[in-house]
PDB file of N, CA and C in Angstrom:
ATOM      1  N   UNK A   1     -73.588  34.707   2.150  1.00  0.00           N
ATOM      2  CA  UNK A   1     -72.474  34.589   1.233  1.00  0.00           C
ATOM      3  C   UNK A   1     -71.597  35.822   1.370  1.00  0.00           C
ATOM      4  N   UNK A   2     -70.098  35.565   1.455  1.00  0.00           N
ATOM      5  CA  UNK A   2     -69.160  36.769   1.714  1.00  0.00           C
ATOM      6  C   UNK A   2     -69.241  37.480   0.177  1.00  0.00           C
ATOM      7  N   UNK A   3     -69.459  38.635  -0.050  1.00  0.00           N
ATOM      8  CA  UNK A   3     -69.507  39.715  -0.665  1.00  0.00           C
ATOM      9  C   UNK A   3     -67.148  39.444  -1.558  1.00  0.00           C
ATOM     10  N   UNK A   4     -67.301  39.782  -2.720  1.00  0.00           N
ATOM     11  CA  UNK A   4     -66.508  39.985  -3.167  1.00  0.00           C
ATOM     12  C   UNK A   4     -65.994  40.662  -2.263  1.00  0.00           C
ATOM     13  N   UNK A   5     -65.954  41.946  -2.018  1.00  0.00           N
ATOM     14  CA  UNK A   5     -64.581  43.003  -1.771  1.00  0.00           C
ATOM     15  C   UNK A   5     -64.439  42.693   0.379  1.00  0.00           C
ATOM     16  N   UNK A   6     -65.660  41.887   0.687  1.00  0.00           N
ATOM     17  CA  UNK A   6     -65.135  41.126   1.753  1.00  0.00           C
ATOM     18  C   UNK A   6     -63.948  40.165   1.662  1.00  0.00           C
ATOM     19  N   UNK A   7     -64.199  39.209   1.183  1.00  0.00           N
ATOM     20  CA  UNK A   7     -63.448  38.011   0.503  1.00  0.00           C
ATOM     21  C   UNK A   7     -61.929  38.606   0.094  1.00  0.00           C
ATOM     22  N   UNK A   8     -61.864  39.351  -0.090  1.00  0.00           N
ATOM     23  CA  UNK A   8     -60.787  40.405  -0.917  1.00  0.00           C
ATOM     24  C   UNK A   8     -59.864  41.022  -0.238  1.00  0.00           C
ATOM     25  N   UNK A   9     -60.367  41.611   1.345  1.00  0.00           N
ATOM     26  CA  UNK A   9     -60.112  42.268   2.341  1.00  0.00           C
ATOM     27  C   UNK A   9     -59.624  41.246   3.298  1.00  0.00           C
ATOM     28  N   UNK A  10     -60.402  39.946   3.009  1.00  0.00           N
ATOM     29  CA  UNK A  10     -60.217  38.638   4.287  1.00  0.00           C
ATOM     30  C   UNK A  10     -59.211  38.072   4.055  1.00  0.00           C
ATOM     31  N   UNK A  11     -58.624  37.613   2.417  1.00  0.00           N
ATOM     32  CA  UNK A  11     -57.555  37.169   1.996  1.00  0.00           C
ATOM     33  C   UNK A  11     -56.197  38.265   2.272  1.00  0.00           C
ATOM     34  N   UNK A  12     -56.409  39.528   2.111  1.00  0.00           N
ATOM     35  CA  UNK A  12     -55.592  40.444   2.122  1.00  0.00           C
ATOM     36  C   UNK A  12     -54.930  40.332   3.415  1.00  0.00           C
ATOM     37  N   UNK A  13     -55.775  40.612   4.084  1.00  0.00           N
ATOM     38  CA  UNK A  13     -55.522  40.706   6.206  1.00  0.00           C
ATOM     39  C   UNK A  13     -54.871  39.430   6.575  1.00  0.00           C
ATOM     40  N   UNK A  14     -55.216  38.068   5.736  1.00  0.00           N
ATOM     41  CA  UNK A  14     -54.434  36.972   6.212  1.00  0.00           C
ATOM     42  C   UNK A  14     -55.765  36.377   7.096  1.00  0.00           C
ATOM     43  N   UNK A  15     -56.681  36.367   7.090  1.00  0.00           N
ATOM     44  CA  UNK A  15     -58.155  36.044   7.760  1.00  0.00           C
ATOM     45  C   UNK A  15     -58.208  34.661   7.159  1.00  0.00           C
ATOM     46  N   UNK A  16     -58.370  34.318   6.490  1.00  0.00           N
ATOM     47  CA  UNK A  16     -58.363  33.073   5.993  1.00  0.00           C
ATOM     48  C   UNK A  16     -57.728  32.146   5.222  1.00  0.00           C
ATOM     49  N   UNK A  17     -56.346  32.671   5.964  1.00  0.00           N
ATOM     50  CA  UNK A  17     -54.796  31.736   5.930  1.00  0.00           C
ATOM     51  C   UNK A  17     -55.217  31.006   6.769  1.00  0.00           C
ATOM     52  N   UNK A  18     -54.775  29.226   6.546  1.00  0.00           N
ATOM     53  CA  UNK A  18     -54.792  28.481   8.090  1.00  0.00           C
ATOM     54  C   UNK A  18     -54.032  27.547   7.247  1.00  0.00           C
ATOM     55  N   UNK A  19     -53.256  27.121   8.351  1.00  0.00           N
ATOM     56  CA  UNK A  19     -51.983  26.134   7.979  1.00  0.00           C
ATOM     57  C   UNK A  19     -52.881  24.957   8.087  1.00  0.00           C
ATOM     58  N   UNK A  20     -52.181  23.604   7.020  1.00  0.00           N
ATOM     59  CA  UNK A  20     -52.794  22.546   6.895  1.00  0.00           C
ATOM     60  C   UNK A  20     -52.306  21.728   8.276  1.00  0.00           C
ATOM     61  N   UNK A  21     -53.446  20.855   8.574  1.00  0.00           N
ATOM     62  CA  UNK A  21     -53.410  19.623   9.369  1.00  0.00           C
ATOM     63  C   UNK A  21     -53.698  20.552  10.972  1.00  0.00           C
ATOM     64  N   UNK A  22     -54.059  21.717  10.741  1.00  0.00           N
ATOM     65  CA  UNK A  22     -54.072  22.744  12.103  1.00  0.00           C
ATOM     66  C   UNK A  22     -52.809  22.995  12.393  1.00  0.00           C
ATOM     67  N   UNK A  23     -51.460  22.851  12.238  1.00  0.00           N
ATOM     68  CA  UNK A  23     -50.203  22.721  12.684  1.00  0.00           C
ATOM     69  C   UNK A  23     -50.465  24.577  12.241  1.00  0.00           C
ATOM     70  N   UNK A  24     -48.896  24.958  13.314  1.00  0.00           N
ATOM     71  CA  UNK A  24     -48.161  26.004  12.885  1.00  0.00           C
ATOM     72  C   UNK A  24     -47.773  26.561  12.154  1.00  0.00           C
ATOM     73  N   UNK A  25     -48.254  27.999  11.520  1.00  0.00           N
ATOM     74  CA  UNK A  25     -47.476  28.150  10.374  1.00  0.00           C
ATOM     75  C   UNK A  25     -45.224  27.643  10.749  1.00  0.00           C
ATOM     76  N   UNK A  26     -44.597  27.355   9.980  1.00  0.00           N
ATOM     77  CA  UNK A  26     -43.402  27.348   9.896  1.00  0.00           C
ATOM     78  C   UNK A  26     -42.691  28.473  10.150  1.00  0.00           C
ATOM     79  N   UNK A  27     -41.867  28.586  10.577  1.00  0.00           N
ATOM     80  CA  UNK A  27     -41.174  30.039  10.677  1.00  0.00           C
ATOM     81  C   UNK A  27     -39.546  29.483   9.344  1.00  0.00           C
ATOM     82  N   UNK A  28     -39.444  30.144   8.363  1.00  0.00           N
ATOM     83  CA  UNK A  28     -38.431  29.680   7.850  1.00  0.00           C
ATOM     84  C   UNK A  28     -37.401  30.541   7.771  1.00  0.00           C
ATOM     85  N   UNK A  29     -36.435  30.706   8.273  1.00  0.00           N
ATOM     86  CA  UNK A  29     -35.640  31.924   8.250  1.00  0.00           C
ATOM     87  C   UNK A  29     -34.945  32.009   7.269  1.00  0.00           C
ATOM     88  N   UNK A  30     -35.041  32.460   6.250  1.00  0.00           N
ATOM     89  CA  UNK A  30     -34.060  32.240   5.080  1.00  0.00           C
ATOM     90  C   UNK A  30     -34.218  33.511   4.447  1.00  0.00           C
ATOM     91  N   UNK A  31     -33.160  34.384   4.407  1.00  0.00           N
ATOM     92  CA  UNK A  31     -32.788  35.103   3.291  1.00  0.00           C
ATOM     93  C   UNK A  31     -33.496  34.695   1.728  1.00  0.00           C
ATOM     94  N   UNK A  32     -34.371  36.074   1.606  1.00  0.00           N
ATOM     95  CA  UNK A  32     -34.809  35.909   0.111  1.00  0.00           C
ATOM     96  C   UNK A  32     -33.684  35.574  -1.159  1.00  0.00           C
ATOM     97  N   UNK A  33     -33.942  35.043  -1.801  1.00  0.00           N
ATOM     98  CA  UNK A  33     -33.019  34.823  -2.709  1.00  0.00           C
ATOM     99  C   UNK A  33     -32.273  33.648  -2.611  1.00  0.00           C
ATOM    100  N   UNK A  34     -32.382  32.629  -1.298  1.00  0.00           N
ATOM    101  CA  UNK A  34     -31.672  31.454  -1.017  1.00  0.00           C
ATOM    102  C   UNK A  34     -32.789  30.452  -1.673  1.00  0.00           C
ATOM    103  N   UNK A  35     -32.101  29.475  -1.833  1.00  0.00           N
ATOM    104  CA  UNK A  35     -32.106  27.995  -2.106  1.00  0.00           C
ATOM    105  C   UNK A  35     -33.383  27.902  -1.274  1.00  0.00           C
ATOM    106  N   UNK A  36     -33.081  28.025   0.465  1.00  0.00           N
ATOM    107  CA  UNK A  36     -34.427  27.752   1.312  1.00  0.00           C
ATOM    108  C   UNK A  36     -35.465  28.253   1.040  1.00  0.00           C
ATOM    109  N   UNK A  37     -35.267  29.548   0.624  1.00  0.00           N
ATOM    110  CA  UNK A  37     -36.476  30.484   0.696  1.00  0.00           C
ATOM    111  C   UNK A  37     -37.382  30.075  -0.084  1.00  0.00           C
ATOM    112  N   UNK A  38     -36.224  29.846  -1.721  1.00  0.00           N
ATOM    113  CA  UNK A  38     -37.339  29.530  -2.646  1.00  0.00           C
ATOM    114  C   UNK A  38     -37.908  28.308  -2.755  1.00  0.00           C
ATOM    115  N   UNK A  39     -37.762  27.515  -1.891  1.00  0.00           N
ATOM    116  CA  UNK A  39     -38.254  26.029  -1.787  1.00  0.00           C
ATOM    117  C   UNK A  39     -39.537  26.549  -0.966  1.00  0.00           C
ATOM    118  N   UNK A  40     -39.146  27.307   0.276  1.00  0.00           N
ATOM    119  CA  UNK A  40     -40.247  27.052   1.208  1.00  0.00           C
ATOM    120  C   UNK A  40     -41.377  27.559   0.541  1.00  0.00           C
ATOM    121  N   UNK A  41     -41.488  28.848   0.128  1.00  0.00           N
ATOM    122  CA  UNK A  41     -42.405  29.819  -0.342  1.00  0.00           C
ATOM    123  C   UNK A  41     -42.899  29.017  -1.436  1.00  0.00           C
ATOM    124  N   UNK A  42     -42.263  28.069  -1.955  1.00  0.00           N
ATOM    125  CA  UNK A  42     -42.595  27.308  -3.521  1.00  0.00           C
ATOM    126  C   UNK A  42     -43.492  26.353  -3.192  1.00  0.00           C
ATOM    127  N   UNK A  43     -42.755  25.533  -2.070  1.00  0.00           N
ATOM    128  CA  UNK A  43     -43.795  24.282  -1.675  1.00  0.00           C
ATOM    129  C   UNK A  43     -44.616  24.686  -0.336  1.00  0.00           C
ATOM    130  N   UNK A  44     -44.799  25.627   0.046  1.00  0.00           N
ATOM    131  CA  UNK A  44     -46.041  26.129   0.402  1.00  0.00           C
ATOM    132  C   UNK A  44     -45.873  25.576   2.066  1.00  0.00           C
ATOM    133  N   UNK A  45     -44.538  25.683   2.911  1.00  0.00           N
ATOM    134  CA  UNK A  45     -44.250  25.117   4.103  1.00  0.00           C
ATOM    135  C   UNK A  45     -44.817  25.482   5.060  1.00  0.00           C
ATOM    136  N   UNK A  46     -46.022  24.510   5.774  1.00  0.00           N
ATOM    137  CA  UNK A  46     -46.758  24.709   7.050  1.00  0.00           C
ATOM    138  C   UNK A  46     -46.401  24.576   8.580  1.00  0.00           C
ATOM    139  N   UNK A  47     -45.036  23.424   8.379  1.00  0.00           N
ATOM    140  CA  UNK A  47     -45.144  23.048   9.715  1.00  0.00           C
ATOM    141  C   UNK A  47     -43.325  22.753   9.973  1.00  0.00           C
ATOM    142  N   UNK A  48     -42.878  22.702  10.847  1.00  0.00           N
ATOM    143  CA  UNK A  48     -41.409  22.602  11.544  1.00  0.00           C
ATOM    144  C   UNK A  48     -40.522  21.641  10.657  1.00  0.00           C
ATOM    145  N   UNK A  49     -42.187  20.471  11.059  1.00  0.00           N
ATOM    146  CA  UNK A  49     -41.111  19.136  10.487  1.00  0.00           C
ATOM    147  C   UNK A  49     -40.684  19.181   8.856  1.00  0.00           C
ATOM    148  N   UNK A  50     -41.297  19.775   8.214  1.00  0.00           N
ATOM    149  CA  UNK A  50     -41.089  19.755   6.604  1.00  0.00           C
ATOM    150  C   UNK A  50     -40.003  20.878   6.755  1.00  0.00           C
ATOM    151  N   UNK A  51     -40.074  22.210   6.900  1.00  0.00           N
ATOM    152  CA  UNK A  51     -38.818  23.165   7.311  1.00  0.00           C
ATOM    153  C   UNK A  51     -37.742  22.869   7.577  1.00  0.00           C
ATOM    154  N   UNK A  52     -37.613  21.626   8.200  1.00  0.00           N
ATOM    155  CA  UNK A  52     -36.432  20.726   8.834  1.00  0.00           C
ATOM    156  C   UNK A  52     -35.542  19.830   7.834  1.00  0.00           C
ATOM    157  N   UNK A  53     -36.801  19.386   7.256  1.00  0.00           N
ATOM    158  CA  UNK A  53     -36.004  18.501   5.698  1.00  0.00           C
ATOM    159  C   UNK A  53     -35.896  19.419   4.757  1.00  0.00           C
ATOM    160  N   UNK A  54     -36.248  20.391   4.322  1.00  0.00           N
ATOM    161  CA  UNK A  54     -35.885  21.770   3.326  1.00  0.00           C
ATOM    162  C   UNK A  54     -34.304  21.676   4.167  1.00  0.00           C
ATOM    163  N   UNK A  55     -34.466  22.087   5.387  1.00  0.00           N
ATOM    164  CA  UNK A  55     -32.872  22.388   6.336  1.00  0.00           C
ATOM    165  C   UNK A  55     -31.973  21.109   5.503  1.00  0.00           C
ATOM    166  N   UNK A  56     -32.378  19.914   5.693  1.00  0.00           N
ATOM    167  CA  UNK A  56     -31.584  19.065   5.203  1.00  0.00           C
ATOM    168  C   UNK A  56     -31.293  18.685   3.768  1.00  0.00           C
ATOM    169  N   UNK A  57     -32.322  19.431   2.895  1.00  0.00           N
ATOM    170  CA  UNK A  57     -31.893  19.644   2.021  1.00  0.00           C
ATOM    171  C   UNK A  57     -30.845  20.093   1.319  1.00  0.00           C
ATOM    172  N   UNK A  58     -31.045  21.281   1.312  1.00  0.00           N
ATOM    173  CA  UNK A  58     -30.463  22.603   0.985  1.00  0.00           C
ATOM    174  C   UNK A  58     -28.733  22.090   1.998  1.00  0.00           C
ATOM    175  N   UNK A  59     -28.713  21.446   3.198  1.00  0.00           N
ATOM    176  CA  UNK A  59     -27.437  21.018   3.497  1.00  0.00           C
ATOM    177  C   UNK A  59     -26.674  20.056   2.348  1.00  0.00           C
ATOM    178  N   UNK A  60     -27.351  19.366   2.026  1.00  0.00           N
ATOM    179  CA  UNK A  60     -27.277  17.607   1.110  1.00  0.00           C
ATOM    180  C   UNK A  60     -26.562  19.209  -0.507  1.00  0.00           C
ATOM    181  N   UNK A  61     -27.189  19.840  -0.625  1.00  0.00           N
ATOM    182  CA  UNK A  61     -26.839  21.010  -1.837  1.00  0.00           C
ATOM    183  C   UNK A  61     -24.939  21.615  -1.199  1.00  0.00           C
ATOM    184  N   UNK A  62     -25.307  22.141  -0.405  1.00  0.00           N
ATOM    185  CA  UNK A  62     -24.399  23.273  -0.086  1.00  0.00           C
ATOM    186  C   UNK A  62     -23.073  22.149   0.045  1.00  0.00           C
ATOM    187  N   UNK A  63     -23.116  20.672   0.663  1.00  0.00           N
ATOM    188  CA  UNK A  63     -21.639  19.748   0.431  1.00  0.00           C
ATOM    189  C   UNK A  63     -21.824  19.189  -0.462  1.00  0.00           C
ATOM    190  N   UNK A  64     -23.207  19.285  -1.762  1.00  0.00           N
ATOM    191  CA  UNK A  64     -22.448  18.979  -3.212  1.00  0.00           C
ATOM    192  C   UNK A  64     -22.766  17.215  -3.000  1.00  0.00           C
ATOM    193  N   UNK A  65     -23.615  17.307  -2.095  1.00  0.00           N
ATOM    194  CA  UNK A  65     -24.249  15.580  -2.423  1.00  0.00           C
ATOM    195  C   UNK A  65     -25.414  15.448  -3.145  1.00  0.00           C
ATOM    196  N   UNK A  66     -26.229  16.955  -3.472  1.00  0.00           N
ATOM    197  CA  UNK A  66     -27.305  17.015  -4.493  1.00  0.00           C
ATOM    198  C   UNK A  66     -26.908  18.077  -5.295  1.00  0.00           C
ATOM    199  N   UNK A  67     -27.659  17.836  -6.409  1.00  0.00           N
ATOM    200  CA  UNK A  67     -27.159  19.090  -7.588  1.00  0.00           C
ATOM    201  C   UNK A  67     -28.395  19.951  -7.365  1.00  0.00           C
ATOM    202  N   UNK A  68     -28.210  21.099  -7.521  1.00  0.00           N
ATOM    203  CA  UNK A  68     -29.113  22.243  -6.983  1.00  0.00           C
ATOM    204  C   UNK A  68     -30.345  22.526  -7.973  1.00  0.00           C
ATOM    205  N   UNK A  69     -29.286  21.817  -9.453  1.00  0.00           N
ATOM    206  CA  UNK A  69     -30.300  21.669 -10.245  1.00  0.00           C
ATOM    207  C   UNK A  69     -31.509  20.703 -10.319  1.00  0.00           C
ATOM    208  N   UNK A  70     -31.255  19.617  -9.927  1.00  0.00           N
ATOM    209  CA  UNK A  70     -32.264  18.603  -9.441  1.00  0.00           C
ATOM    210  C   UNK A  70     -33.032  18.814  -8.476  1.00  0.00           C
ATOM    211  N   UNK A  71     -32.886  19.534  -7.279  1.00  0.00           N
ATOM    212  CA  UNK A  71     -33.638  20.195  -6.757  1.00  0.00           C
ATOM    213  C   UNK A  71     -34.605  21.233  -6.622  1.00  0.00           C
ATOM    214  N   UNK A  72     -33.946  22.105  -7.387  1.00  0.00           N
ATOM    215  CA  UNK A  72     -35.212  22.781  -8.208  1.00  0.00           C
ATOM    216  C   UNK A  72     -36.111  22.515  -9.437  1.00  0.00           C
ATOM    217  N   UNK A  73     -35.251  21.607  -9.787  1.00  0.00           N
ATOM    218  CA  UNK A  73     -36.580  20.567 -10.929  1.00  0.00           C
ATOM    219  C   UNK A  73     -37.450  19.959 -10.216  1.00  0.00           C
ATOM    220  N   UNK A  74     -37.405  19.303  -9.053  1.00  0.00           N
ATOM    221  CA  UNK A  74     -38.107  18.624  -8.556  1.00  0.00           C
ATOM    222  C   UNK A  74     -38.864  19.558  -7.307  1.00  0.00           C
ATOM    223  N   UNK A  75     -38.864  21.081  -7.478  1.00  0.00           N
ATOM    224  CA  UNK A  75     -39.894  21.624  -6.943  1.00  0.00           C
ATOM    225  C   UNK A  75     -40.632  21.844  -7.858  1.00  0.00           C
ATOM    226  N   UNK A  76     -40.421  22.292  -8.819  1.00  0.00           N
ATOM    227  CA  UNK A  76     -40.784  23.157  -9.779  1.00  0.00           C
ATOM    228  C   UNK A  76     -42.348  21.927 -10.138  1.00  0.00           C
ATOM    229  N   UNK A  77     -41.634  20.717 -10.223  1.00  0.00           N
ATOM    230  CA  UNK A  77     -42.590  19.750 -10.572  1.00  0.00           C
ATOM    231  C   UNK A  77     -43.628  19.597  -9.531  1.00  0.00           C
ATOM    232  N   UNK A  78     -43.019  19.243  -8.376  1.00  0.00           N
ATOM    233  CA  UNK A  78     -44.406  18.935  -7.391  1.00  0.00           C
ATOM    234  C   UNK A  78     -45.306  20.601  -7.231  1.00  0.00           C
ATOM    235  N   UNK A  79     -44.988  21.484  -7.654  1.00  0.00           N
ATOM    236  CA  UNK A  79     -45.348  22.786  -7.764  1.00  0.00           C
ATOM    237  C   UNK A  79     -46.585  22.561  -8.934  1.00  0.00           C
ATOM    238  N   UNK A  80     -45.723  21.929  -9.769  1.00  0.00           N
ATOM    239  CA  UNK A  80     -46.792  22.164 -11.151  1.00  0.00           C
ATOM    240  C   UNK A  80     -47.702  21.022 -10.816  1.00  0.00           C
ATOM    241  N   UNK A  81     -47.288  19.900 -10.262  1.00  0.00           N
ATOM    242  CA  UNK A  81     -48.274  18.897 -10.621  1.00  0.00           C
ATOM    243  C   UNK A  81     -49.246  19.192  -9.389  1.00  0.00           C
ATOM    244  N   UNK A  82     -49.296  19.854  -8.176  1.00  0.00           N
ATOM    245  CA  UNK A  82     -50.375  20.386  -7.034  1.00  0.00           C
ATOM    246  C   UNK A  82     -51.343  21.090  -8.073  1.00  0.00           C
ATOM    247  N   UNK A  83     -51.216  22.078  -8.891  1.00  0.00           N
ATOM    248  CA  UNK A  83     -52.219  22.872  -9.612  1.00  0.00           C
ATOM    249  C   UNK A  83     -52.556  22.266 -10.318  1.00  0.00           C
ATOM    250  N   UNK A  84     -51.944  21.158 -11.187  1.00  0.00           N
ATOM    251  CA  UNK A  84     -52.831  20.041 -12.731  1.00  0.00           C
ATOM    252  C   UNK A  84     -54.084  19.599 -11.075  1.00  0.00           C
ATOM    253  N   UNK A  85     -53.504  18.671 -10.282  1.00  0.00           N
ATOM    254  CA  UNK A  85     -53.943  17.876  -9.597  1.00  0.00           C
ATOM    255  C   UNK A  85     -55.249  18.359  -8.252  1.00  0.00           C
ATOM    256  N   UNK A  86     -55.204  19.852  -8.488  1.00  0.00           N
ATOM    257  CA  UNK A  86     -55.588  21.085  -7.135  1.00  0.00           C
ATOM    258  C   UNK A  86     -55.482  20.076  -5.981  1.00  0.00           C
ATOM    259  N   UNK A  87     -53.938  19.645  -5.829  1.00  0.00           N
ATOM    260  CA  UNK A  87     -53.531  19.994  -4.509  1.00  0.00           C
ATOM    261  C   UNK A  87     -53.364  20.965  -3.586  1.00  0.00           C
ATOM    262  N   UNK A  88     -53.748  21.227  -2.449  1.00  0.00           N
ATOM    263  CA  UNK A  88     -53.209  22.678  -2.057  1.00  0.00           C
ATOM    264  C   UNK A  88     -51.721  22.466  -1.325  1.00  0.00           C
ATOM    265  N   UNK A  89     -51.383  21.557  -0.592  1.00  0.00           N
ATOM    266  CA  UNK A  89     -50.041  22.031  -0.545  1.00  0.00           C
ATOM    267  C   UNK A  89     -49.093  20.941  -1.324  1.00  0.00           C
ATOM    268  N   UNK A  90     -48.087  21.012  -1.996  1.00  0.00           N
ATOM    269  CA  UNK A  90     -47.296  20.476  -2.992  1.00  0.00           C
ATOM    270  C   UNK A  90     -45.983  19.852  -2.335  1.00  0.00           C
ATOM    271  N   UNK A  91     -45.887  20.200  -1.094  1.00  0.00           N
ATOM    272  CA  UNK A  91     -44.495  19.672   0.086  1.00  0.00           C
ATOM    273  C   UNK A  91     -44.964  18.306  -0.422  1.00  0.00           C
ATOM    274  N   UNK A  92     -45.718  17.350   0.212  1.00  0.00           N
ATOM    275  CA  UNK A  92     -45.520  15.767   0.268  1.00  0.00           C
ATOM    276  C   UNK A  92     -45.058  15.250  -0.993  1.00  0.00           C
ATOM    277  N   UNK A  93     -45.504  15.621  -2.138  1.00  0.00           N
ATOM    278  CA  UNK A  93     -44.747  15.214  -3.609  1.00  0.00           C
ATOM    279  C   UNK A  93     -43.473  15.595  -3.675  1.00  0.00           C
ATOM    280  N   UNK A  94     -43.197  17.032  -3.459  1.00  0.00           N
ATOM    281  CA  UNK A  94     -41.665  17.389  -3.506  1.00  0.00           C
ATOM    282  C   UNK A  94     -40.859  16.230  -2.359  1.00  0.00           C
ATOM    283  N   UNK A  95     -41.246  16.261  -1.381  1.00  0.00           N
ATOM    284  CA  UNK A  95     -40.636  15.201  -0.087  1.00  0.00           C
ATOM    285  C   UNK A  95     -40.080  13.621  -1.136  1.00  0.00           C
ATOM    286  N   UNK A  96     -41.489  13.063  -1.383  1.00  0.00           N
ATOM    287  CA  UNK A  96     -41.488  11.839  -1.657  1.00  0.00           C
ATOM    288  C   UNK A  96     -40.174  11.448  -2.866  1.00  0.00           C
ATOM    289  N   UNK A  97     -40.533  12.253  -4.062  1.00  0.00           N
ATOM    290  CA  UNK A  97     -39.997  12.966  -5.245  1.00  0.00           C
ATOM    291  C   UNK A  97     -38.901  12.749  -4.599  1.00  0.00           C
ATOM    292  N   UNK A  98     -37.574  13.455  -3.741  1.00  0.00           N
ATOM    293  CA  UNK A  98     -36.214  14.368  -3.664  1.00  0.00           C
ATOM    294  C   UNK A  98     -36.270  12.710  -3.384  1.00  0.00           C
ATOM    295  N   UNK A  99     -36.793  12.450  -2.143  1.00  0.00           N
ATOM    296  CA  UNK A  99     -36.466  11.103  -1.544  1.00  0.00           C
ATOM    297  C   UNK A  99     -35.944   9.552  -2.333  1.00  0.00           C
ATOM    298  N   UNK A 100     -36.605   9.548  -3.780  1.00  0.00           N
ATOM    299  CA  UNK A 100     -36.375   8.778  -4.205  1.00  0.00           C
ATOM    300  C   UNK A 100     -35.076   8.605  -5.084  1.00  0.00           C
ATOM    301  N   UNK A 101     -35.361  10.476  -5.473  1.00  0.00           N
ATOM    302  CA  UNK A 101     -34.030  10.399  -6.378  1.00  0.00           C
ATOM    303  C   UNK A 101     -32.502  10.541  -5.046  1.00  0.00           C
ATOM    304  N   UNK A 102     -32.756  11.547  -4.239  1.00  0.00           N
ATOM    305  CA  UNK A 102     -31.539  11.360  -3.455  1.00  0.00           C
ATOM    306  C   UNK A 102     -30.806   9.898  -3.029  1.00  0.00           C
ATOM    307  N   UNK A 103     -31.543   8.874  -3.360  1.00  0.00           N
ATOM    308  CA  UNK A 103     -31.923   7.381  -2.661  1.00  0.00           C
ATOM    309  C   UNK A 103     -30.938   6.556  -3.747  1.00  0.00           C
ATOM    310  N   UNK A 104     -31.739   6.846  -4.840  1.00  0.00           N
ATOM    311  CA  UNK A 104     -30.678   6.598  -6.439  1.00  0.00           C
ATOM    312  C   UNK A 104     -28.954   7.624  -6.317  1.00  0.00           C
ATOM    313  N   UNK A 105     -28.630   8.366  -5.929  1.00  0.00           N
ATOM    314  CA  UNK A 105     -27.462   8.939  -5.733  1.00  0.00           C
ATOM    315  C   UNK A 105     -27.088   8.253  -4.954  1.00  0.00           C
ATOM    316  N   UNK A 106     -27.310   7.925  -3.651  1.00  0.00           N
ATOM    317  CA  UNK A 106     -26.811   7.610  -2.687  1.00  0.00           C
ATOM    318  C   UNK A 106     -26.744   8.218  -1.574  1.00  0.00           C
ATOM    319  N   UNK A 107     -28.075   9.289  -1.093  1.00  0.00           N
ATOM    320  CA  UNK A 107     -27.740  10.251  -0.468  1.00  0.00           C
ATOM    321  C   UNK A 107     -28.962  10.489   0.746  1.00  0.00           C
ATOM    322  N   UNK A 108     -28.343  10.173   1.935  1.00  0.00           N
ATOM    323  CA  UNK A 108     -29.564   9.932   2.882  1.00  0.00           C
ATOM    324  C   UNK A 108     -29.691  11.299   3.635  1.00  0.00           C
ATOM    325  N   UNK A 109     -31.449  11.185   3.357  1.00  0.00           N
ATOM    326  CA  UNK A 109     -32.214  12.820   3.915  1.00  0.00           C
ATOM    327  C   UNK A 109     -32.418  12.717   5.002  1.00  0.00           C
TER     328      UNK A 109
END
């Protein structure tokens, strides 16, 4: 059994980070403080292809075909409902979630 201040040291170093499904961590380039950033870091982004629809997100925001506010409600939620639910990553709800409401606007992701 790993010893507390092992466990402690392993999480610290990034030792037992591993991106889901084995995929890549994501590389998300976004300025702290953006729209992207705080999506990615929020919904917990592992892999290209989800990074890509955040990209198309946050586009669907910036020409004002989504309200920025609905978008961050609807992280905030698949955020909260991963921890009621101990999901570990919260992207596929946020995905499904934007998808339906962008769908009701009229607004293809």
């Amino acid at each position: 059994m790993i010893g507390c201040r092992a466990l402690l040291v392993a999480v610290v170093l990034g030792v037992l980070a591993a991106p889901v499904d084995g995929a890549e961590p994501a590389v998300v380039r976004a300025e702290p403080g953006t729209l992207e950033h705080y999506l990615a870091s929020r919904l917990l982004v592992t892999n290209p292809r989800d990074a890509a629809f955040l990209e198309d997100v946050v586009e669907a925001v910036r020409s004002g075909d989504l309200p920025e506010s609905l978008v961050r409600g609807t992280c905030e939620w698949a955020a909260v409902r991963s921890i009621r639910h101990g999901v570990r990553y919260p992207f596929p709800s946020f995905r499904k979630a934007i998808e339906i409401k962008a769908k009701r606007l009229g607004v293809k992701l």
